[in-house]
N, C-alpha and C. Protein backbone atom coordinates (compact mmCIF):
# COMPACT_ATOMS: atom_id res chain seq x y z
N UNK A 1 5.13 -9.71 16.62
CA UNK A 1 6.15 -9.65 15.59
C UNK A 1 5.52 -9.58 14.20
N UNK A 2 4.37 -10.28 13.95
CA UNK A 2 3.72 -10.09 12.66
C UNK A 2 3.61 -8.66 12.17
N UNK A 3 2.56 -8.07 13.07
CA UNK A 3 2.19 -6.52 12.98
C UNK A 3 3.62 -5.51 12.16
N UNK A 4 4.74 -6.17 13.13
CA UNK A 4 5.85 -5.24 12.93
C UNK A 4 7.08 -5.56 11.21
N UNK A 5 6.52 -7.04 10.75
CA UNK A 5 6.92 -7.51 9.65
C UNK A 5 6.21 -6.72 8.93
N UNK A 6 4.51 -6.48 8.71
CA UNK A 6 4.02 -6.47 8.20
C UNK A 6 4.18 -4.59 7.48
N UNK A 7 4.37 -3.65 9.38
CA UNK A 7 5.40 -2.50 8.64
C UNK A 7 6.46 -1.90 8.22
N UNK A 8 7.38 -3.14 8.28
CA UNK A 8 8.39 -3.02 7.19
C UNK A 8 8.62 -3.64 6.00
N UNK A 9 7.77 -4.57 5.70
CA UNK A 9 7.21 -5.27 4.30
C UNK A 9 6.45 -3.88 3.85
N UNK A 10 5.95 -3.33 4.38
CA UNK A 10 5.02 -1.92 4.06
C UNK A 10 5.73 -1.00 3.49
N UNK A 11 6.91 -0.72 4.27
CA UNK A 11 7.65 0.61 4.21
C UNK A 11 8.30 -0.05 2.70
N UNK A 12 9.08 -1.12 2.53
CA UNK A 12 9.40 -1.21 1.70
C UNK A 12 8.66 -1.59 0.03
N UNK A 13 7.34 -1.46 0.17
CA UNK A 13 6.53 -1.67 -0.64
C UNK A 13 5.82 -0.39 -1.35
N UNK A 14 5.90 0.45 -0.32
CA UNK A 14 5.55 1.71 -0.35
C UNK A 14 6.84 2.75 -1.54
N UNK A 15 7.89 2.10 -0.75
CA UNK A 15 8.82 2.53 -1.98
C UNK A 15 9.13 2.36 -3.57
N UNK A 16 8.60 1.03 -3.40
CA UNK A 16 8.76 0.58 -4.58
C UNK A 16 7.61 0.50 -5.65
N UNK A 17 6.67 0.55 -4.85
CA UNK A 17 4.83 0.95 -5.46
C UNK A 17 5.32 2.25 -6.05
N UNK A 18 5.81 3.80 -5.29
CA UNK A 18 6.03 4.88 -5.81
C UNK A 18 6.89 4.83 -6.99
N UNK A 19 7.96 4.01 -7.06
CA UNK A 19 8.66 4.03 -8.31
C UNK A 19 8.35 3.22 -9.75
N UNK A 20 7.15 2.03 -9.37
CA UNK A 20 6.26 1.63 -10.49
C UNK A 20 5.54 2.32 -10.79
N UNK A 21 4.66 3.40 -10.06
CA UNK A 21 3.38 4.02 -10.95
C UNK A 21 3.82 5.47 -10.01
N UNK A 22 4.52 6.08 -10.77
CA UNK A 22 4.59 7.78 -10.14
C UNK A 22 3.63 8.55 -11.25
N UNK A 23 3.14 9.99 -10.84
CA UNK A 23 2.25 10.13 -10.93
C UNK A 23 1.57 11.39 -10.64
N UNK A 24 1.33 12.22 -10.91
CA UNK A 24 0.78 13.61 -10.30
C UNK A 24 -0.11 13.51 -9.37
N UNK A 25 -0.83 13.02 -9.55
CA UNK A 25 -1.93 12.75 -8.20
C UNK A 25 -1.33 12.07 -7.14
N UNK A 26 -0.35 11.24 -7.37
CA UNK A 26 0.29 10.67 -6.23
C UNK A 26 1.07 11.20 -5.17
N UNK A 27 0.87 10.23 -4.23
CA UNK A 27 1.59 11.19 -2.63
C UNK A 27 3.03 11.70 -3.19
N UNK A 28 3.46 13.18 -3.13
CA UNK A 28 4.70 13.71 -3.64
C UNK A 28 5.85 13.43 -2.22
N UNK A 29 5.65 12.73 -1.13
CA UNK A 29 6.28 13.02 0.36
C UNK A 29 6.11 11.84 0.67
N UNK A 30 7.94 11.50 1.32
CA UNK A 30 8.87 10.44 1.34
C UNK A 30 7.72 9.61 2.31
N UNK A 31 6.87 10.37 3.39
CA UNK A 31 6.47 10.11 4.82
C UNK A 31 5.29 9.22 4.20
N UNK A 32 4.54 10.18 3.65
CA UNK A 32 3.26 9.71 2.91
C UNK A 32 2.96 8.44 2.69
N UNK A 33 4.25 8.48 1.11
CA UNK A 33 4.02 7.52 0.56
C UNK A 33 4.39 6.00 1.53
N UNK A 34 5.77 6.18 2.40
CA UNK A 34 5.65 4.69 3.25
C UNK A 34 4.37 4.59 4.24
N UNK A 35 3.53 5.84 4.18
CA UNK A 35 2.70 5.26 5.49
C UNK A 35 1.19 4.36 4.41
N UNK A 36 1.70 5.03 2.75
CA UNK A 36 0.71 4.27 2.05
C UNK A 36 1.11 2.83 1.47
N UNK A 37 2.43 2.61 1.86
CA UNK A 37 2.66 1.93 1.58
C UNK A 37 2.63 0.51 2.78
N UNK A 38 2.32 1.28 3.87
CA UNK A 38 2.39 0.50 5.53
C UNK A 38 0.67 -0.21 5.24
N UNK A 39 -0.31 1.16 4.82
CA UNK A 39 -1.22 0.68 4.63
C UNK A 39 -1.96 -0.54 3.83
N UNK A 40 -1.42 -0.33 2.31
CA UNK A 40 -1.37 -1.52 1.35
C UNK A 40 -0.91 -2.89 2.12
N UNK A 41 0.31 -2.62 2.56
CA UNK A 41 0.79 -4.17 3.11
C UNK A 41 -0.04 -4.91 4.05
N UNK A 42 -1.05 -4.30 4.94
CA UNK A 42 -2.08 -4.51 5.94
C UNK A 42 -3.37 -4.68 5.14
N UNK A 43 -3.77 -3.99 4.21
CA UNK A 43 -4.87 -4.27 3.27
C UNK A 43 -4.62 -5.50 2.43
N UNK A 44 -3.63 -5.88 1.98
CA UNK A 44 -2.69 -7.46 1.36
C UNK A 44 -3.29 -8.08 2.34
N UNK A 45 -2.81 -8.33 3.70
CA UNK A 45 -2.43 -9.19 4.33
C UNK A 45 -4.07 -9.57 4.68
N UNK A 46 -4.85 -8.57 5.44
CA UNK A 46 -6.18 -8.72 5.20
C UNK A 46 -6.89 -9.74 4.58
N UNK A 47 -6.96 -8.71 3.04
CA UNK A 47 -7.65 -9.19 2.27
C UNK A 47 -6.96 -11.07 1.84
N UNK A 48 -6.10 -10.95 1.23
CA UNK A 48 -5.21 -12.32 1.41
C UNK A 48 -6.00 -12.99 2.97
N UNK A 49 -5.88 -13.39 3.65
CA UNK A 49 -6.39 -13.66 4.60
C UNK A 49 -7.76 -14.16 4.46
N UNK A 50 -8.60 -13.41 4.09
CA UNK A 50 -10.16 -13.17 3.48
C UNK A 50 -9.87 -14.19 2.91
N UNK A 51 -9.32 -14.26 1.61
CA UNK A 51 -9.00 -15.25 0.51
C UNK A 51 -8.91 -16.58 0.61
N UNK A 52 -8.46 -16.74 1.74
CA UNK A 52 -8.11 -18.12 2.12
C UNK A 52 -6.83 -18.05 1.49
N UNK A 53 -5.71 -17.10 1.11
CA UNK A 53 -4.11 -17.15 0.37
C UNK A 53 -3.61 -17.22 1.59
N UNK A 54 -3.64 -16.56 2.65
CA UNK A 54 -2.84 -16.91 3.74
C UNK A 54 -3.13 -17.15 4.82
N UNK A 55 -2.80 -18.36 5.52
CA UNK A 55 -3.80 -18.55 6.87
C UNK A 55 -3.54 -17.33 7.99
N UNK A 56 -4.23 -17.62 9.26
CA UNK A 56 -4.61 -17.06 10.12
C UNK A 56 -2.91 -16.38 10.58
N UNK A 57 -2.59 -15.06 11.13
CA UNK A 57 -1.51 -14.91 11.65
C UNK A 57 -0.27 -15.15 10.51
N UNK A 58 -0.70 -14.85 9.27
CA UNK A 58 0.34 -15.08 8.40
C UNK A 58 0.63 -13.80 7.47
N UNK A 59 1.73 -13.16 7.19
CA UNK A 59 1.46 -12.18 6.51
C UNK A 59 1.52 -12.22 4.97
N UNK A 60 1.34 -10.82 4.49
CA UNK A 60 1.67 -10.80 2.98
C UNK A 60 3.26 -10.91 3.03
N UNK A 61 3.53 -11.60 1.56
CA UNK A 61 5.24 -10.99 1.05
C UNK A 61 5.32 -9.95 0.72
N UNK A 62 6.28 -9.64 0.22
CA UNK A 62 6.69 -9.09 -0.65
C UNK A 62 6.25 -8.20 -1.97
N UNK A 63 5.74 -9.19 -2.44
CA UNK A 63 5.09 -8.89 -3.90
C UNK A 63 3.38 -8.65 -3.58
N UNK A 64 3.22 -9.43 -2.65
CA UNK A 64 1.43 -8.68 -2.36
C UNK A 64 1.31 -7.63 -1.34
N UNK A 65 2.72 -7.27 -0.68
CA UNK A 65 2.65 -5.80 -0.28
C UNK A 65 2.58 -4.67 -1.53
N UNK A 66 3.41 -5.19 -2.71
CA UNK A 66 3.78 -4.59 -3.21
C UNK A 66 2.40 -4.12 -4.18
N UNK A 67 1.56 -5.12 -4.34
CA UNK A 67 0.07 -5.05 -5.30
C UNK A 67 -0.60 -4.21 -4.29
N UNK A 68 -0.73 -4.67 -2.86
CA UNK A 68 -1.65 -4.10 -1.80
C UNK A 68 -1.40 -2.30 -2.00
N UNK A 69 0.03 -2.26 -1.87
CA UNK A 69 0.04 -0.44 -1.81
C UNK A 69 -0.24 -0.02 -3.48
N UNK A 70 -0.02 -0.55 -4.59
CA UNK A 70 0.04 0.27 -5.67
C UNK A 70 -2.11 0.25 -5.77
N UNK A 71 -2.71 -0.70 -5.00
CA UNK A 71 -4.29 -0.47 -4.58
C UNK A 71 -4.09 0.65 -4.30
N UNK A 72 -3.67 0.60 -3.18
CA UNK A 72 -4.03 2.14 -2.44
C UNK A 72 -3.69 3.18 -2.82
N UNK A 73 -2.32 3.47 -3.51
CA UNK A 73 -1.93 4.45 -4.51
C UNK A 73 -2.63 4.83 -5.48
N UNK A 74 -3.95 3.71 -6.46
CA UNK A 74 -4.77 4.25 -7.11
C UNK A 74 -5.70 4.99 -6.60
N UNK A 75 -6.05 4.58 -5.54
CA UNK A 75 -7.13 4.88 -4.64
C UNK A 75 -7.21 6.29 -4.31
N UNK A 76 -5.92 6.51 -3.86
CA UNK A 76 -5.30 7.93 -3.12
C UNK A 76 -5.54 8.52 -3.90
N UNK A 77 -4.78 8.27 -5.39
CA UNK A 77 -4.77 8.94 -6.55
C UNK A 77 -5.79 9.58 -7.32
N UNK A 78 -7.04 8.65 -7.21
CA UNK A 78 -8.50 9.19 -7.46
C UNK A 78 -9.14 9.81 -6.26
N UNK A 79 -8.90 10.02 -5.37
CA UNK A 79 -9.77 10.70 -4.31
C UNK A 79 -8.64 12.18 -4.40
N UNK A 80 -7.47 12.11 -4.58
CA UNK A 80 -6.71 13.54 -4.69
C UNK A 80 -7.00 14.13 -5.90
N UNK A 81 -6.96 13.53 -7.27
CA UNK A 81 -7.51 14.33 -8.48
C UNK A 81 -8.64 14.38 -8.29
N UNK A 82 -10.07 13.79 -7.58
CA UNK A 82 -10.89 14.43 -7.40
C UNK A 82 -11.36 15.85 -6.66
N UNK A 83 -10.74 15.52 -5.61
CA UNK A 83 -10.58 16.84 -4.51
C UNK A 83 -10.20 18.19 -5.29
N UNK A 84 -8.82 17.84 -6.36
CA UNK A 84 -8.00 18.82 -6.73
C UNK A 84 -9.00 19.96 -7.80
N UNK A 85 -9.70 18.78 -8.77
CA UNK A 85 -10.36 19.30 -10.12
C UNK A 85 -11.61 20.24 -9.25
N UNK A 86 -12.48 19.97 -7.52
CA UNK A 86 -13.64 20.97 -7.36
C UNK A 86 -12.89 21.85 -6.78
N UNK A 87 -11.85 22.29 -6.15
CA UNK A 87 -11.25 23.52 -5.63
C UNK A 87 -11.20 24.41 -7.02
């Protein structure tokens, strides 16, 4: 059940990451962006974890899904304007 909190804390983080920092480099596709946003929430929960913020088997909320994907949205964001500027 965690796993499956953790991708719909995602999906919905993913949405809302896209509407804080939109963006040209950013994923333009509905699919994309929740699967970057599935990702962030698992990179949260992770790293949080790491941290000692959340014990073992515990996930991110809300709001550190929501930090976790707008990570990865920068991330995306610099590896796609990079790609874009050597073509």
């Amino acid at each position: 059940m965690s796993i499956l909190w953790t991708i719909i804390i995602g999906f919905v983080a993913g949405v809302i990451a896209k509407f804080i920092m939109p963006g040209d480099n950013e994923p333009s596709g509905f699919i994309l962006t929740t699967i970057l946003g599935i990702v962030g929430a698992f990179v949260a929960t992770y790293l949080g974890q790491a941290l000692g913020w959340y014990r073992p088997g515990e996930g991110a909320g809300l709001i550190g899904a929501v930090v976790g994907a707008i990570i990865v949205l920068l991330v995306y964001g610099m590896i796609a304007g990079r790609q874009r500027r050597t073509i």
